[in-house]
N, C-alpha and C. Protein backbone atom coordinates (compact mmCIF):
# COMPACT_ATOMS: atom_id res chain seq x y z
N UNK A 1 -69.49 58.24 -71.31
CA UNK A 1 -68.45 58.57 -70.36
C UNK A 1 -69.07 59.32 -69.17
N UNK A 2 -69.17 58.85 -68.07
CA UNK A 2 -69.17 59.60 -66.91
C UNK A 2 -68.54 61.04 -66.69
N UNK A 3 -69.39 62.02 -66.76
CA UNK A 3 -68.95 63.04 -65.85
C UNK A 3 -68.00 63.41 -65.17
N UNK A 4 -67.02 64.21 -64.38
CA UNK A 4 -66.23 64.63 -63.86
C UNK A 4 -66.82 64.84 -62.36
N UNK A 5 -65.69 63.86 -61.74
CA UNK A 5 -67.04 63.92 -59.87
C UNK A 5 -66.82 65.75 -59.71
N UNK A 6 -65.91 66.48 -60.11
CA UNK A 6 -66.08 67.97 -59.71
C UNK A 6 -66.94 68.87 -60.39
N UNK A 7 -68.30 68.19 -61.02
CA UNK A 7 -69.34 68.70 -61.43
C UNK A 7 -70.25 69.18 -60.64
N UNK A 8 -70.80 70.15 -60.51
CA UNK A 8 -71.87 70.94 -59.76
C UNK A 8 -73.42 69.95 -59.19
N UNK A 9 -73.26 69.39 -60.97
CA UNK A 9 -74.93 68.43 -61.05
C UNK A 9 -74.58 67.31 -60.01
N UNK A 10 -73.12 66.84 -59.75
CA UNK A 10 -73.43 65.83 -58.20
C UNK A 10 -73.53 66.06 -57.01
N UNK A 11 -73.25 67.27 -56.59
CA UNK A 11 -73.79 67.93 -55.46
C UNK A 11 -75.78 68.27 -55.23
N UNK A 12 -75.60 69.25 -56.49
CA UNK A 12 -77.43 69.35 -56.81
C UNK A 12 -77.92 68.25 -56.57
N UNK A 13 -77.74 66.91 -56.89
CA UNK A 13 -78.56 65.34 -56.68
C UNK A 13 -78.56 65.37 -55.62
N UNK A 14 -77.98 65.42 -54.62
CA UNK A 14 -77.76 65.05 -53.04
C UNK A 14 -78.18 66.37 -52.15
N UNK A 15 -78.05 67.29 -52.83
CA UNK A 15 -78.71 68.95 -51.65
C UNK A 15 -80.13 69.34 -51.98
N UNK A 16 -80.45 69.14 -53.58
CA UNK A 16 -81.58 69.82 -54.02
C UNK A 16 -82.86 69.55 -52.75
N UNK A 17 -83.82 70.04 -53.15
CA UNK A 17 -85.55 69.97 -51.83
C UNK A 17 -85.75 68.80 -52.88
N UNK A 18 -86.09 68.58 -54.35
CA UNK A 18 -86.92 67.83 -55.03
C UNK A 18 -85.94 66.55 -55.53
N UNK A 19 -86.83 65.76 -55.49
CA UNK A 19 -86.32 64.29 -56.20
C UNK A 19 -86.12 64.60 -57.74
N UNK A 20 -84.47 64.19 -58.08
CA UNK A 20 -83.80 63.81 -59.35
C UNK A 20 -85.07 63.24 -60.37
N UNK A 21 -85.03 63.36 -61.18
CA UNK A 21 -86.37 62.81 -62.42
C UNK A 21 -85.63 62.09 -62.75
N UNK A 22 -85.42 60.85 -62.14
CA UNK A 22 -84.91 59.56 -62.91
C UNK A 22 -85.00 58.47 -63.55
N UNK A 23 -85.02 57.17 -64.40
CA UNK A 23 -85.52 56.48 -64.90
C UNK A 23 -85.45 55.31 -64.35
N UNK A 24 -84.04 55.18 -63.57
CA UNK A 24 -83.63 53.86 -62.75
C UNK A 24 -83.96 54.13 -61.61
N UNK A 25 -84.94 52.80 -61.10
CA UNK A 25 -85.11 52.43 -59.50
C UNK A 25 -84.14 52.55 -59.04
N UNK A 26 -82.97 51.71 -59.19
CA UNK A 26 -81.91 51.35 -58.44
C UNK A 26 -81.33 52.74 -58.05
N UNK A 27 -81.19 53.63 -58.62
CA UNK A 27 -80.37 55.34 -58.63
C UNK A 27 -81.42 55.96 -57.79
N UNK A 28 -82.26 55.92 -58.12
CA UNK A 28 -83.65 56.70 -57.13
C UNK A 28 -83.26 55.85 -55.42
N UNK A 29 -83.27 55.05 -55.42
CA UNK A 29 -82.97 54.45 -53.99
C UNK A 29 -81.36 54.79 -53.36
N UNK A 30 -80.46 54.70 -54.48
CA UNK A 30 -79.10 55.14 -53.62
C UNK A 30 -79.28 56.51 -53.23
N UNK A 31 -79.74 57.46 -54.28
CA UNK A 31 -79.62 58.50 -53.83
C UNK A 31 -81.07 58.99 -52.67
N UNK A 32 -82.00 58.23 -52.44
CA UNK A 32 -82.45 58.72 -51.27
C UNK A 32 -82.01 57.98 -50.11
N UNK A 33 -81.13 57.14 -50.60
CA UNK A 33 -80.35 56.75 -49.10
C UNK A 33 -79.00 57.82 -48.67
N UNK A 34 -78.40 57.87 -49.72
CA UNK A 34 -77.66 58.80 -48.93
C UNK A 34 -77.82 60.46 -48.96
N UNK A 35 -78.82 60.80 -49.22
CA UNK A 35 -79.45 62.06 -49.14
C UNK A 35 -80.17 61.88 -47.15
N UNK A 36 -80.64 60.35 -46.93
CA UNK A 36 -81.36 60.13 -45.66
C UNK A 36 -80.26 60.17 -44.86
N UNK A 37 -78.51 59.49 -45.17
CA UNK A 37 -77.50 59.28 -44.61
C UNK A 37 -77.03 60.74 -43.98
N UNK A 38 -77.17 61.47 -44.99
CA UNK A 38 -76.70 63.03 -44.86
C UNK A 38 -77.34 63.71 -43.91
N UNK A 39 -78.52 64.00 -43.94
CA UNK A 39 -79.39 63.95 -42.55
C UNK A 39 -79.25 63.53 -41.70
N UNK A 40 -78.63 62.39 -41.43
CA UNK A 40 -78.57 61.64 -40.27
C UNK A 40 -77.59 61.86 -39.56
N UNK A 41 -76.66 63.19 -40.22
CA UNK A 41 -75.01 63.26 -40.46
C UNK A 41 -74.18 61.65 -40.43
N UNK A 42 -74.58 60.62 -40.92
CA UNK A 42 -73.88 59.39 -41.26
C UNK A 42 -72.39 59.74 -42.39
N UNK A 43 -72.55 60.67 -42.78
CA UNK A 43 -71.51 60.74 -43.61
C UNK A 43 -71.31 61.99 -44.44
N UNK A 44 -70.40 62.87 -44.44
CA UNK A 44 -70.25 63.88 -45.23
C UNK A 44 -70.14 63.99 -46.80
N UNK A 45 -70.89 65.58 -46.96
CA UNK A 45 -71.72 65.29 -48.13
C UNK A 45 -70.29 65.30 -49.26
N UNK A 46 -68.95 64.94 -49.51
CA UNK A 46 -68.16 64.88 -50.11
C UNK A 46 -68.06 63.16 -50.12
N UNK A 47 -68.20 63.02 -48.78
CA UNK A 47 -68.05 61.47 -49.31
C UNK A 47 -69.46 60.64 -49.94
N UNK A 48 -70.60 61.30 -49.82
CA UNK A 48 -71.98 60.97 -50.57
C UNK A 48 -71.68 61.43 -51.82
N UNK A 49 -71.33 62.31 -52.38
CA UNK A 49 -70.77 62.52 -53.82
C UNK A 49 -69.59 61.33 -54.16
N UNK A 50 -68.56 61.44 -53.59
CA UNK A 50 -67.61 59.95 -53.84
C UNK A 50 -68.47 58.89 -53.47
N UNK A 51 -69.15 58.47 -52.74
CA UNK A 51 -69.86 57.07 -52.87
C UNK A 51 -71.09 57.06 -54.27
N UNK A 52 -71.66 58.28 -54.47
CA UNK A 52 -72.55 58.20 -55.43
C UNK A 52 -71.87 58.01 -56.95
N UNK A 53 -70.72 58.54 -56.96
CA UNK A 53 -69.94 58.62 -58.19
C UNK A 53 -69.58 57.33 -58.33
N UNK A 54 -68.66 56.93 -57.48
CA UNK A 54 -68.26 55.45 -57.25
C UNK A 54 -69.69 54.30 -57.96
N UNK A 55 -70.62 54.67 -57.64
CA UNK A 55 -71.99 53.30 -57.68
C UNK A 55 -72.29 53.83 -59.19
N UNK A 56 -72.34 55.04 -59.15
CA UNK A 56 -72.73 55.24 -60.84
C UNK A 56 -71.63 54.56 -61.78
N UNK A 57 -70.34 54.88 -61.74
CA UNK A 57 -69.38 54.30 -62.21
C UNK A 57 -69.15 52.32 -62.49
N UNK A 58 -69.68 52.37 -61.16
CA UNK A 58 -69.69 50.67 -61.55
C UNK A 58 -71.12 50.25 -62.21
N UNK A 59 -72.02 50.76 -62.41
CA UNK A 59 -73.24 50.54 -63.12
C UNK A 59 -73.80 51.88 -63.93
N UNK A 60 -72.55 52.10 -64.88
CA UNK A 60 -72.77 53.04 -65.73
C UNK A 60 -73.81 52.57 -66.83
N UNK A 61 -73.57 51.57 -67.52
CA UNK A 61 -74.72 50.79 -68.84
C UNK A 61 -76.23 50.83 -68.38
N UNK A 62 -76.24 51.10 -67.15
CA UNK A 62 -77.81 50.64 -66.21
C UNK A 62 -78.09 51.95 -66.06
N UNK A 63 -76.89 53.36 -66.02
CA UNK A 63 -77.58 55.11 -65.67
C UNK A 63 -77.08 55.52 -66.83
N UNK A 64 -76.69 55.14 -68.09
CA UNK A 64 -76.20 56.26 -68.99
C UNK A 64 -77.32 56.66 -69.37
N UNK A 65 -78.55 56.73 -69.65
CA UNK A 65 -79.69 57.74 -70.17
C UNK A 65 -79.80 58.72 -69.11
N UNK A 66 -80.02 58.34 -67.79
CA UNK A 66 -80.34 59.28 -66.98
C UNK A 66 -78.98 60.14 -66.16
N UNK A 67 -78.06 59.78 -66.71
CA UNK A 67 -76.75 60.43 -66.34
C UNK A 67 -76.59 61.58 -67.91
N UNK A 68 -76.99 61.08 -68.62
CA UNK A 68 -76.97 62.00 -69.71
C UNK A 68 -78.06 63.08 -69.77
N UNK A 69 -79.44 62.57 -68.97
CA UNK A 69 -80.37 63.39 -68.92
C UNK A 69 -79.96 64.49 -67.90
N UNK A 70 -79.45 63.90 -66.45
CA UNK A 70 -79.25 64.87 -65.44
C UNK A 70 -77.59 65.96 -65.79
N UNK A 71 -77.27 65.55 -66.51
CA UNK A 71 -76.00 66.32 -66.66
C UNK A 71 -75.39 67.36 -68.20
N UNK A 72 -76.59 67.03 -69.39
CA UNK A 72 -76.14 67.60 -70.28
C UNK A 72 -77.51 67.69 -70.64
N UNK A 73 -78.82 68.38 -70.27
CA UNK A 73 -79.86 68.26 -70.92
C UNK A 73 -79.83 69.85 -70.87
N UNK A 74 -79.64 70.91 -70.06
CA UNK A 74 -79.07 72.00 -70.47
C UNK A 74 -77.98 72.76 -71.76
N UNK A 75 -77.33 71.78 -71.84
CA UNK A 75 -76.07 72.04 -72.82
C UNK A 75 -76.24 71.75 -73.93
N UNK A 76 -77.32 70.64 -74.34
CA UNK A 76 -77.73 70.78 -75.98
C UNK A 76 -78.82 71.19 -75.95
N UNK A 77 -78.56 72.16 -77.00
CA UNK A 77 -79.72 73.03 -77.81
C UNK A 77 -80.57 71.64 -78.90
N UNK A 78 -81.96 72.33 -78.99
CA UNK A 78 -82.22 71.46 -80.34
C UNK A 78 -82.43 71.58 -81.23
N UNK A 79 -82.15 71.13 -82.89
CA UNK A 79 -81.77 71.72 -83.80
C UNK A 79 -83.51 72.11 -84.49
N UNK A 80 -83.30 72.77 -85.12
CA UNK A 80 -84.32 73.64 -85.62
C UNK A 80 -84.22 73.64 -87.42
């Protein structure tokens, strides 16, 4: 299940200085396009979060590892 777009971690993807540690090409390229868009002021960074949410959403089966990595790899502990 996708995330909640009013999560913190989709802003961090699009403001952070360093590139997302991702596994998919395809996600590594949207998001340095509209990270380049944002710069360019092409589009405000609310609607780069709604367009990024939007593309993850329709090709969720292709980011669920790295949507699970970038968004809950803090929140589980590991068992011991």
């Amino acid at each position: 299940m996708l995330p909640s777009i009013h999560q913190k971690e989709w802003l961090q993807l699009l403001t952070d200085t360093e590139e997302p540690a991702v596994y998919s090409y395809l996600l590594q390229n949207k998001i340095r396009s509209l990270r380049k868009r944002l710069k360019l002021r092409m589009l405000t960074l609310q609607e780069a979060v709604s367009e990024l949410y939007a593309h993850c959403e329709a090709n969720y089966p292709l980011y669920q590892t790295d949507i699970f990595k970038l968004f809950y790899r803090e929140k589980i502990k590991p068992l011991r």
